[in-house]
PDB file of N, CA and C in Angstrom:
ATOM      1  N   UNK A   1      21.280  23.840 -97.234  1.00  0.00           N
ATOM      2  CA  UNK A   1      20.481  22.772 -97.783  1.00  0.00           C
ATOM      3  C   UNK A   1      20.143  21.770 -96.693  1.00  0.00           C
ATOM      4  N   UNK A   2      18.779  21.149 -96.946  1.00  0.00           N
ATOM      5  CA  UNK A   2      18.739  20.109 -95.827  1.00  0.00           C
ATOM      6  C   UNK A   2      18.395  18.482 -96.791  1.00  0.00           C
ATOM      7  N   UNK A   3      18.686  17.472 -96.019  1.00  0.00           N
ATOM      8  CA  UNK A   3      19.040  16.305 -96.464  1.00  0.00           C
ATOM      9  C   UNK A   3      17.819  15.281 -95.541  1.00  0.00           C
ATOM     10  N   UNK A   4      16.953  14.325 -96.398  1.00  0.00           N
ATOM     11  CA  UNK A   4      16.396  13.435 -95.552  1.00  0.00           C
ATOM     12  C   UNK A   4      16.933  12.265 -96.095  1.00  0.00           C
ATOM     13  N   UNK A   5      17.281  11.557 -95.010  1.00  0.00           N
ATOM     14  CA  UNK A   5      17.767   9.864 -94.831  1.00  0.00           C
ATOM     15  C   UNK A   5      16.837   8.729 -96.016  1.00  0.00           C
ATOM     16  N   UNK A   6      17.578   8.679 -96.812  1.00  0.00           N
ATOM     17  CA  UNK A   6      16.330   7.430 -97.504  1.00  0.00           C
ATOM     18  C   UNK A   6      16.219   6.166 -96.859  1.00  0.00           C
ATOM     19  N   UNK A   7      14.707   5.863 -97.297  1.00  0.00           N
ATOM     20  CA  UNK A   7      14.820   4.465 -96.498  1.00  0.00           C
ATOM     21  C   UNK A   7      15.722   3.347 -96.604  1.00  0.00           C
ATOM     22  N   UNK A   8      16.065   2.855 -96.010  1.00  0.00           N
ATOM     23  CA  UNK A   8      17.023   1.913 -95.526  1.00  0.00           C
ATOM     24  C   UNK A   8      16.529   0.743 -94.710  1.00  0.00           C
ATOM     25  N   UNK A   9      16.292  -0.851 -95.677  1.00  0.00           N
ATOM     26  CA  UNK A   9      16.547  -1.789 -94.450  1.00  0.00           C
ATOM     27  C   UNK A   9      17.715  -2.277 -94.200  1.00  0.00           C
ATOM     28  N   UNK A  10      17.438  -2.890 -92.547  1.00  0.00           N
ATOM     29  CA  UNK A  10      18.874  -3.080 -92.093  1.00  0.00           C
ATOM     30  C   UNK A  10      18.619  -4.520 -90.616  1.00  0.00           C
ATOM     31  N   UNK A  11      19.446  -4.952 -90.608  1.00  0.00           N
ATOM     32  CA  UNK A  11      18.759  -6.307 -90.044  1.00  0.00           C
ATOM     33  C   UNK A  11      19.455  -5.889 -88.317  1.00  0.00           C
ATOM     34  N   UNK A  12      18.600  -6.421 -87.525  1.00  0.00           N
ATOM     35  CA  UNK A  12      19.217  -5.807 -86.206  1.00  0.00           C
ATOM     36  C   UNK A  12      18.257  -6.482 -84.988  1.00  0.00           C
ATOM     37  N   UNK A  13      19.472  -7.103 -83.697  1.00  0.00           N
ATOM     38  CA  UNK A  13      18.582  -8.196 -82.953  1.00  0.00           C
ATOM     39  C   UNK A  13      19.066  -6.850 -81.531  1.00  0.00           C
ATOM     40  N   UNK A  14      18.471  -7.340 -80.633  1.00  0.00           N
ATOM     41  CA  UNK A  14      19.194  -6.295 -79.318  1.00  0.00           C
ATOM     42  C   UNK A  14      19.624  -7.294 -78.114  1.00  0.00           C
ATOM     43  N   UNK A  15      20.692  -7.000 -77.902  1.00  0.00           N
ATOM     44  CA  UNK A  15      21.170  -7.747 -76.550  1.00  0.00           C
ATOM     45  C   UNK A  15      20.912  -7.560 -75.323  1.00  0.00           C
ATOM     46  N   UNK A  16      19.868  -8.216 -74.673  1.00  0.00           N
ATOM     47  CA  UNK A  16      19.123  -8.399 -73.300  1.00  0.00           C
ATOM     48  C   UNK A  16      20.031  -8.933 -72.310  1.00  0.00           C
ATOM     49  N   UNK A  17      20.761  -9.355 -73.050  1.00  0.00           N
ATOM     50  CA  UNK A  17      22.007  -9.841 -71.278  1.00  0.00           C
ATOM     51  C   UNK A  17      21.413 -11.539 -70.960  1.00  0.00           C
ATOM     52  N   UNK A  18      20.937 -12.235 -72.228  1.00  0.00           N
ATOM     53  CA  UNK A  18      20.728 -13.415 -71.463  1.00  0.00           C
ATOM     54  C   UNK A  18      21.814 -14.862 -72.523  1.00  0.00           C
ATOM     55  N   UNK A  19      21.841 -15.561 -72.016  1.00  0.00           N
ATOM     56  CA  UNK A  19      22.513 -16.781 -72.761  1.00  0.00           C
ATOM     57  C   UNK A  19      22.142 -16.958 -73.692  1.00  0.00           C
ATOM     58  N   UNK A  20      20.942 -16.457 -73.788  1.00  0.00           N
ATOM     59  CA  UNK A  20      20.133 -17.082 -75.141  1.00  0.00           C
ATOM     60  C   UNK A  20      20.350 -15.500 -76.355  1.00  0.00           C
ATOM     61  N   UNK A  21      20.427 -14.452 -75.573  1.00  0.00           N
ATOM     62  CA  UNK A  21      20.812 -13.407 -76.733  1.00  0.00           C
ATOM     63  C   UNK A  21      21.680 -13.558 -77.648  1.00  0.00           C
ATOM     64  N   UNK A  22      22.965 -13.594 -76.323  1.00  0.00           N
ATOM     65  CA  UNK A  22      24.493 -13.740 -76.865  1.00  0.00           C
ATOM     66  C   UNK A  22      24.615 -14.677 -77.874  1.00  0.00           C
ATOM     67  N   UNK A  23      23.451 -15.804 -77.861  1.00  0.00           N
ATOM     68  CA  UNK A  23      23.718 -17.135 -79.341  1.00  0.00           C
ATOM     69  C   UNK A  23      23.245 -16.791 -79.936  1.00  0.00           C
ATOM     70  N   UNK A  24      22.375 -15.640 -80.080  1.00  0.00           N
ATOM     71  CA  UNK A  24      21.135 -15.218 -81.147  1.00  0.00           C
ATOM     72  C   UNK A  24      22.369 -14.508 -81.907  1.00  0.00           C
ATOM     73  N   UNK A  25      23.158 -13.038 -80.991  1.00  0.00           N
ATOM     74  CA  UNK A  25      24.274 -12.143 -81.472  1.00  0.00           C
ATOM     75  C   UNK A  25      25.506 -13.100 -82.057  1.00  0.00           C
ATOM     76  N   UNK A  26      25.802 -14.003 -81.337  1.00  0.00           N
ATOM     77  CA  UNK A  26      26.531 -14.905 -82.537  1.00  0.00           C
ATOM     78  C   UNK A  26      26.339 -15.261 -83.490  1.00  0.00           C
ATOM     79  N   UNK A  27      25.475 -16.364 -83.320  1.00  0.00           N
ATOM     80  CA  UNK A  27      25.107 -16.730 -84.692  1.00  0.00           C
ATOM     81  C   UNK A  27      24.989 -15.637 -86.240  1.00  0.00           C
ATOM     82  N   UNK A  28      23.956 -13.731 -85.612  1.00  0.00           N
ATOM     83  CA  UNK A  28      23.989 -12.790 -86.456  1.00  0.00           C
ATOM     84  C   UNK A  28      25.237 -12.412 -86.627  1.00  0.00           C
ATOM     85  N   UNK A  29      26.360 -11.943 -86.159  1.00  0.00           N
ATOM     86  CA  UNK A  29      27.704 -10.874 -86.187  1.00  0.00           C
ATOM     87  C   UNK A  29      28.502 -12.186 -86.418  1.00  0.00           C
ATOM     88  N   UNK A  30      28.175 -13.290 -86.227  1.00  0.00           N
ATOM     89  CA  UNK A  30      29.945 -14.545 -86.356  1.00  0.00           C
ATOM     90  C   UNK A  30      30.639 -14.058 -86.361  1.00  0.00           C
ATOM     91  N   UNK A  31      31.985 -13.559 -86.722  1.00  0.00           N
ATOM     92  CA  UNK A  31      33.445 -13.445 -86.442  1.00  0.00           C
ATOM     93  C   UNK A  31      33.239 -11.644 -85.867  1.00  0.00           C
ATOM     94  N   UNK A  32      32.120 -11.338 -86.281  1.00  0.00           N
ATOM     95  CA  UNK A  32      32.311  -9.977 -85.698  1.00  0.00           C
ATOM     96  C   UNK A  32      32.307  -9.588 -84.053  1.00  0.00           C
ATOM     97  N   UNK A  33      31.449 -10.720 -83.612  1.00  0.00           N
ATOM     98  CA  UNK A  33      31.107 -10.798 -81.843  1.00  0.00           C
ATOM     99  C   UNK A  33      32.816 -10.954 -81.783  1.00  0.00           C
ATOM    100  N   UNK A  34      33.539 -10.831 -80.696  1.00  0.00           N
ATOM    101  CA  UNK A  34      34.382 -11.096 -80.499  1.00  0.00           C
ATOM    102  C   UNK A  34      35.032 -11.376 -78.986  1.00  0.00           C
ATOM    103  N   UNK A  35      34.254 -10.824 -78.139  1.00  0.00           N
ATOM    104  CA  UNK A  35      34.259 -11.374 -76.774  1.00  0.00           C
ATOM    105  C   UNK A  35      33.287 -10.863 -76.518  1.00  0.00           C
ATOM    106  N   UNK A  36      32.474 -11.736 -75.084  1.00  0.00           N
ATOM    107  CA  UNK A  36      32.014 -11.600 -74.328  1.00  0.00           C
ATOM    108  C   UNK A  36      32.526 -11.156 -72.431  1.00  0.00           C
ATOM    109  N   UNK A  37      31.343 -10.491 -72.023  1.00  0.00           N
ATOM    110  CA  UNK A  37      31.893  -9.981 -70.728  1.00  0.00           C
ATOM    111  C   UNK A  37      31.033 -10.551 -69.368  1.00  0.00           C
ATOM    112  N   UNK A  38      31.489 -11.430 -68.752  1.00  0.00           N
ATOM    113  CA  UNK A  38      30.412 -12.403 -67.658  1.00  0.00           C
ATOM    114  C   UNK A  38      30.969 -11.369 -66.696  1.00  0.00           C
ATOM    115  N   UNK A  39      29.043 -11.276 -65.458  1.00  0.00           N
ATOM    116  CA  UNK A  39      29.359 -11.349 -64.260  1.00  0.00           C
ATOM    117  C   UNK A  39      28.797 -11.928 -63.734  1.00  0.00           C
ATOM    118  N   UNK A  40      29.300 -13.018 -62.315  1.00  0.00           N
ATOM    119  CA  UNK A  40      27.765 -13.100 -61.980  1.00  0.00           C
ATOM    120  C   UNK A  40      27.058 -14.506 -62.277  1.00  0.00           C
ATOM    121  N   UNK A  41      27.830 -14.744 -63.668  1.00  0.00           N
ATOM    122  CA  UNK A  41      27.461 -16.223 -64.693  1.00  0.00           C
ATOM    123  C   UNK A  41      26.615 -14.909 -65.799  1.00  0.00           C
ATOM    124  N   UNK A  42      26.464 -14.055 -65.313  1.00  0.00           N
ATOM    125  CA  UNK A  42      25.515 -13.221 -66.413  1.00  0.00           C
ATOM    126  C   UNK A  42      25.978 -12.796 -67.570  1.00  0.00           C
ATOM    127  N   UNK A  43      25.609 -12.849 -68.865  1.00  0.00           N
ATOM    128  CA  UNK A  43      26.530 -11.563 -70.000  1.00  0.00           C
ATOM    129  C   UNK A  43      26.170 -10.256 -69.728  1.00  0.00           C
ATOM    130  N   UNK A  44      26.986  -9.452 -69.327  1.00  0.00           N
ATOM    131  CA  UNK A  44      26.672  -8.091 -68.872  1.00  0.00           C
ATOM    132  C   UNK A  44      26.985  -7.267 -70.220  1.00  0.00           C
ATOM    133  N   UNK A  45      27.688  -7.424 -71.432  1.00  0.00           N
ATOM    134  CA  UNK A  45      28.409  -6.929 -72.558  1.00  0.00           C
ATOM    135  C   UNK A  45      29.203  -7.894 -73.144  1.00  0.00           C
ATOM    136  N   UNK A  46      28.872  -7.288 -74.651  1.00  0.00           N
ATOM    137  CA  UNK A  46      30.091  -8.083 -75.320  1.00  0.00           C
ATOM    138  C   UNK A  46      30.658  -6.567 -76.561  1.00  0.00           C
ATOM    139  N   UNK A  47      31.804  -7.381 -77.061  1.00  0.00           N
ATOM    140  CA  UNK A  47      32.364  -6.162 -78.047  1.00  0.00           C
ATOM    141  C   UNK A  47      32.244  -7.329 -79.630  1.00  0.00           C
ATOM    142  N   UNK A  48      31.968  -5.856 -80.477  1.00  0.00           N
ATOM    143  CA  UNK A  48      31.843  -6.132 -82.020  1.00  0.00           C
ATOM    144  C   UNK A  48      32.368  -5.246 -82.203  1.00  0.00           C
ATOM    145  N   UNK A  49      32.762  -5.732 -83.345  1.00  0.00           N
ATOM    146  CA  UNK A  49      34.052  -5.330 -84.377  1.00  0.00           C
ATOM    147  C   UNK A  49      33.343  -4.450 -85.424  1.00  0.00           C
ATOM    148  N   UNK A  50      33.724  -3.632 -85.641  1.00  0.00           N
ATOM    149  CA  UNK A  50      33.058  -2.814 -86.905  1.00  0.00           C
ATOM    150  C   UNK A  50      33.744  -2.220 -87.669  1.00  0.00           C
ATOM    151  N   UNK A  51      34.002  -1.768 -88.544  1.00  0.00           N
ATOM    152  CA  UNK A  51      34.735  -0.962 -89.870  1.00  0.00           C
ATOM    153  C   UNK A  51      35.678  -0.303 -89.259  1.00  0.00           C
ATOM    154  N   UNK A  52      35.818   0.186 -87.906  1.00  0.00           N
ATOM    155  CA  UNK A  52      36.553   1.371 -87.765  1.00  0.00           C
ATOM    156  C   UNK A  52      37.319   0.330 -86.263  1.00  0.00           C
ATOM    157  N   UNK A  53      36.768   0.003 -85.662  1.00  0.00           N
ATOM    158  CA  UNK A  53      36.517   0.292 -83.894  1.00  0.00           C
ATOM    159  C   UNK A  53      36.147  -1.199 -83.880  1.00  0.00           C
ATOM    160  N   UNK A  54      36.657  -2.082 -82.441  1.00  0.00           N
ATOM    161  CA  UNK A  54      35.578  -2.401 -81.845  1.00  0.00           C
ATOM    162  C   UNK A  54      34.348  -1.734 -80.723  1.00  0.00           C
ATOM    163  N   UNK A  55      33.253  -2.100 -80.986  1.00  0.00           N
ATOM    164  CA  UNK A  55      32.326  -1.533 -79.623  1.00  0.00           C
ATOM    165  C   UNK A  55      31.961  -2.191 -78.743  1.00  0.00           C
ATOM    166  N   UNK A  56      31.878  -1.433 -77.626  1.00  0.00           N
ATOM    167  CA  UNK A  56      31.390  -2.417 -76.553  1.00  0.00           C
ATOM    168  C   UNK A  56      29.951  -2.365 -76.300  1.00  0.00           C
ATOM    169  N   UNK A  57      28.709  -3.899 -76.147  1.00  0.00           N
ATOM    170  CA  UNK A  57      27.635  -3.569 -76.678  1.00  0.00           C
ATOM    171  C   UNK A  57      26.606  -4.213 -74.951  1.00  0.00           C
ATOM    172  N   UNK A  58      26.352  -2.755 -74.404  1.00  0.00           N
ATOM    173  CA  UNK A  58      25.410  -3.022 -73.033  1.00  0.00           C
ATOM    174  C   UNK A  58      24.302  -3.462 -72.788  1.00  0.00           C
ATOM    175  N   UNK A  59      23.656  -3.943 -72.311  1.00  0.00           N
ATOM    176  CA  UNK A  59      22.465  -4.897 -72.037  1.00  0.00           C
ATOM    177  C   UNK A  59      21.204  -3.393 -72.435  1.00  0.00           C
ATOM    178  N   UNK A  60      20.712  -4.122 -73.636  1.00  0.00           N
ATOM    179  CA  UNK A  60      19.646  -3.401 -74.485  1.00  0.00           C
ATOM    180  C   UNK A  60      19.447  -2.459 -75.706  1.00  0.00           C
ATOM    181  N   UNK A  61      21.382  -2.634 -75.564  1.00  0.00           N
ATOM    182  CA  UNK A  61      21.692  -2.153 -77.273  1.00  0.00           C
ATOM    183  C   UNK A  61      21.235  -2.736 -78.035  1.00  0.00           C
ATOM    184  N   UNK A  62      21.042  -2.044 -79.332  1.00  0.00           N
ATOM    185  CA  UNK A  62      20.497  -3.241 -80.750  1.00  0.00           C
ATOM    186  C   UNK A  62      22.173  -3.155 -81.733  1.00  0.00           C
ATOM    187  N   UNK A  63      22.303  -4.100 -82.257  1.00  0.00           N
ATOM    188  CA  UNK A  63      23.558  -4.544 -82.664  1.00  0.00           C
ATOM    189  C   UNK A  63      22.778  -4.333 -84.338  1.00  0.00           C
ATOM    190  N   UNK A  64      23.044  -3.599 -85.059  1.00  0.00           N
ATOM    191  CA  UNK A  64      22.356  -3.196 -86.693  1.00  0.00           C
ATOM    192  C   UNK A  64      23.614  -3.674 -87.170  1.00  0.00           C
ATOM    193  N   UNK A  65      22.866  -4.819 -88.441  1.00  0.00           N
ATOM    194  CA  UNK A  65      23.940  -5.194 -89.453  1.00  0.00           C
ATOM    195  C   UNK A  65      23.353  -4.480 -90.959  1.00  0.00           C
ATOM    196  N   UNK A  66      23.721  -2.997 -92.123  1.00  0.00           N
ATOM    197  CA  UNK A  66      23.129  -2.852 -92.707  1.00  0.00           C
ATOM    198  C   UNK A  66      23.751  -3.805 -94.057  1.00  0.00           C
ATOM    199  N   UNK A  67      22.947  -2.666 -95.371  1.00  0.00           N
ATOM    200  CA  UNK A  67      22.803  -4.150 -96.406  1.00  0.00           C
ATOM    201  C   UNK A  67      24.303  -4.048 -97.002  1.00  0.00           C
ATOM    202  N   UNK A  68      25.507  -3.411 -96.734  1.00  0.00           N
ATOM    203  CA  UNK A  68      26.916  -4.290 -97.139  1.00  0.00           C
ATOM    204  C   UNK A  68      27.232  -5.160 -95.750  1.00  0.00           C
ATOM    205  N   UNK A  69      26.470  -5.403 -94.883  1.00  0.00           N
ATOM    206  CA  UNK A  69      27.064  -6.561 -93.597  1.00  0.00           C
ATOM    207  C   UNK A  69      28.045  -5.424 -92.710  1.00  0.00           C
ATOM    208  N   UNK A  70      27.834  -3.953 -92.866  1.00  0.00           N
ATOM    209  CA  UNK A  70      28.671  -3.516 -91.724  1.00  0.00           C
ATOM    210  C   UNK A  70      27.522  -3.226 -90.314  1.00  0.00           C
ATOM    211  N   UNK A  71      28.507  -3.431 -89.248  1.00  0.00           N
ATOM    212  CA  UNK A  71      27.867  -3.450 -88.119  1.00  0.00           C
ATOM    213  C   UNK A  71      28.019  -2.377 -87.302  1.00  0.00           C
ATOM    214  N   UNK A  72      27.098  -1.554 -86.251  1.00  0.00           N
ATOM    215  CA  UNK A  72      26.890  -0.833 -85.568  1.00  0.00           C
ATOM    216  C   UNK A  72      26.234  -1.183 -84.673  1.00  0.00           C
ATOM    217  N   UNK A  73      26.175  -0.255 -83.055  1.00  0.00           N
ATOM    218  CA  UNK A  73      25.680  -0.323 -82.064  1.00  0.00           C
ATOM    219  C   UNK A  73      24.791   0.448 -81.742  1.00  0.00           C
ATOM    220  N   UNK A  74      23.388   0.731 -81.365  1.00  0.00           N
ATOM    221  CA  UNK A  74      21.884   2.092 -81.207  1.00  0.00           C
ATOM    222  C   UNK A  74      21.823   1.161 -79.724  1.00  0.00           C
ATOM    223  N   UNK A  75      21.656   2.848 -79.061  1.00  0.00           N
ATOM    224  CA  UNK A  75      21.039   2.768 -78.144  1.00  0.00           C
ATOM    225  C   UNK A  75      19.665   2.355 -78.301  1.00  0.00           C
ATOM    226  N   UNK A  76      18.309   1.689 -77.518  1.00  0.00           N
ATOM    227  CA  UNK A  76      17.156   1.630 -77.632  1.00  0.00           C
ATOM    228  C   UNK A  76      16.530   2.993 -77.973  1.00  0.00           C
ATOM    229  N   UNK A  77      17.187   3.819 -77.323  1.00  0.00           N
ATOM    230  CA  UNK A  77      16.127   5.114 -77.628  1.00  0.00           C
ATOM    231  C   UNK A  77      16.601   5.668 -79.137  1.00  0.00           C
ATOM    232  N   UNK A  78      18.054   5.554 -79.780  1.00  0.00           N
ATOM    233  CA  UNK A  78      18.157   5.931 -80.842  1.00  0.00           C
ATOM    234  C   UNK A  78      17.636   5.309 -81.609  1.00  0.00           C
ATOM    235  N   UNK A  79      17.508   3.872 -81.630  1.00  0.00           N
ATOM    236  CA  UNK A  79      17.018   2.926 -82.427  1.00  0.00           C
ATOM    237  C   UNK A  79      15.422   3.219 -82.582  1.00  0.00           C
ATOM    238  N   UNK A  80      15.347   3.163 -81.799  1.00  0.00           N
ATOM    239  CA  UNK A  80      13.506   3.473 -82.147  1.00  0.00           C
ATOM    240  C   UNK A  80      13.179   4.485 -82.525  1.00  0.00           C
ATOM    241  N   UNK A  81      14.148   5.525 -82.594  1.00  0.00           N
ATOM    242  CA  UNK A  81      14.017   6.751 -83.238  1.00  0.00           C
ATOM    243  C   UNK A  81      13.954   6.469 -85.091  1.00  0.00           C
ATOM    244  N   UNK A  82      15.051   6.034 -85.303  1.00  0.00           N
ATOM    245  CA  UNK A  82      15.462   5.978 -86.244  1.00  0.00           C
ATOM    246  C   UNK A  82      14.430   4.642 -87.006  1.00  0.00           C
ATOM    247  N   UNK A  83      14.050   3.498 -86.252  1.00  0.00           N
ATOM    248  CA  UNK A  83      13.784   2.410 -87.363  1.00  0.00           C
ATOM    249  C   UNK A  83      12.436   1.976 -86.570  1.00  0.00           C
ATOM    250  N   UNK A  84      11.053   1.361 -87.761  1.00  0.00           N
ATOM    251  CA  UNK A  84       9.836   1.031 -87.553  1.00  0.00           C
ATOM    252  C   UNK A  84      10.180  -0.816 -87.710  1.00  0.00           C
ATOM    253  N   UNK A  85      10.032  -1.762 -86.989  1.00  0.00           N
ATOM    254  CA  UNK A  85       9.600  -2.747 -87.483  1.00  0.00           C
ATOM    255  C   UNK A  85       8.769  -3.352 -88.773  1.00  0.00           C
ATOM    256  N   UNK A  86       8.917  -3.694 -89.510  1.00  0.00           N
ATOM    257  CA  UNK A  86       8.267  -4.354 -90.919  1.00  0.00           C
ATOM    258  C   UNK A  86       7.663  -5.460 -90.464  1.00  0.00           C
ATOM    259  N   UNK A  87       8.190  -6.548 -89.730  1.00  0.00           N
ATOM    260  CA  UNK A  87       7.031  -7.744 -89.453  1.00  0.00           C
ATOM    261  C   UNK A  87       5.668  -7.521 -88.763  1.00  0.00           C
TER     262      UNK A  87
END
């Protein structure tokens, strides 16, 4: 048997590695961000907490919160695989 994915929205910002991301990823994940990783003065990564795991999340991951608030990490290329923008 084969299975297609129903649609699904799901809210999701991506971390660029700048000061201004990391407050964007706070403010979205709050208690879920849980550290950040400087080099440099730069954010090179930070880790979120998710159901299972924390992950560690690299400059251009998208950080997906779906609709019970659990969180995951997509690569850019999976992400755009998987999800169209609505705005």
């Amino acid at each position: 048997m084969k299975y297609v994915k129903k649609p699904l929205e799901v809210e999701a910002i991506q971390f660029t590695g700048t000061n201004e991301s990391l407050k964007e990823i706070e403010d979205f994940a709050k208690e879920n961000c849980t550290s950040a990783e400087f080099q440099g003065g730069k954010v090179i990564g930070l880790s979120i907490r998710t159901l299972e795991i924390n992950l560690y999340a690299s400059i251009g991951d998208f950080v997906v919160k779906d609709i019970d608030g659990n969180f995951s990490l997509l690569s850019p290329r999976v992400f755009e695989k998987i999800y169209d923008l609505l705005n």
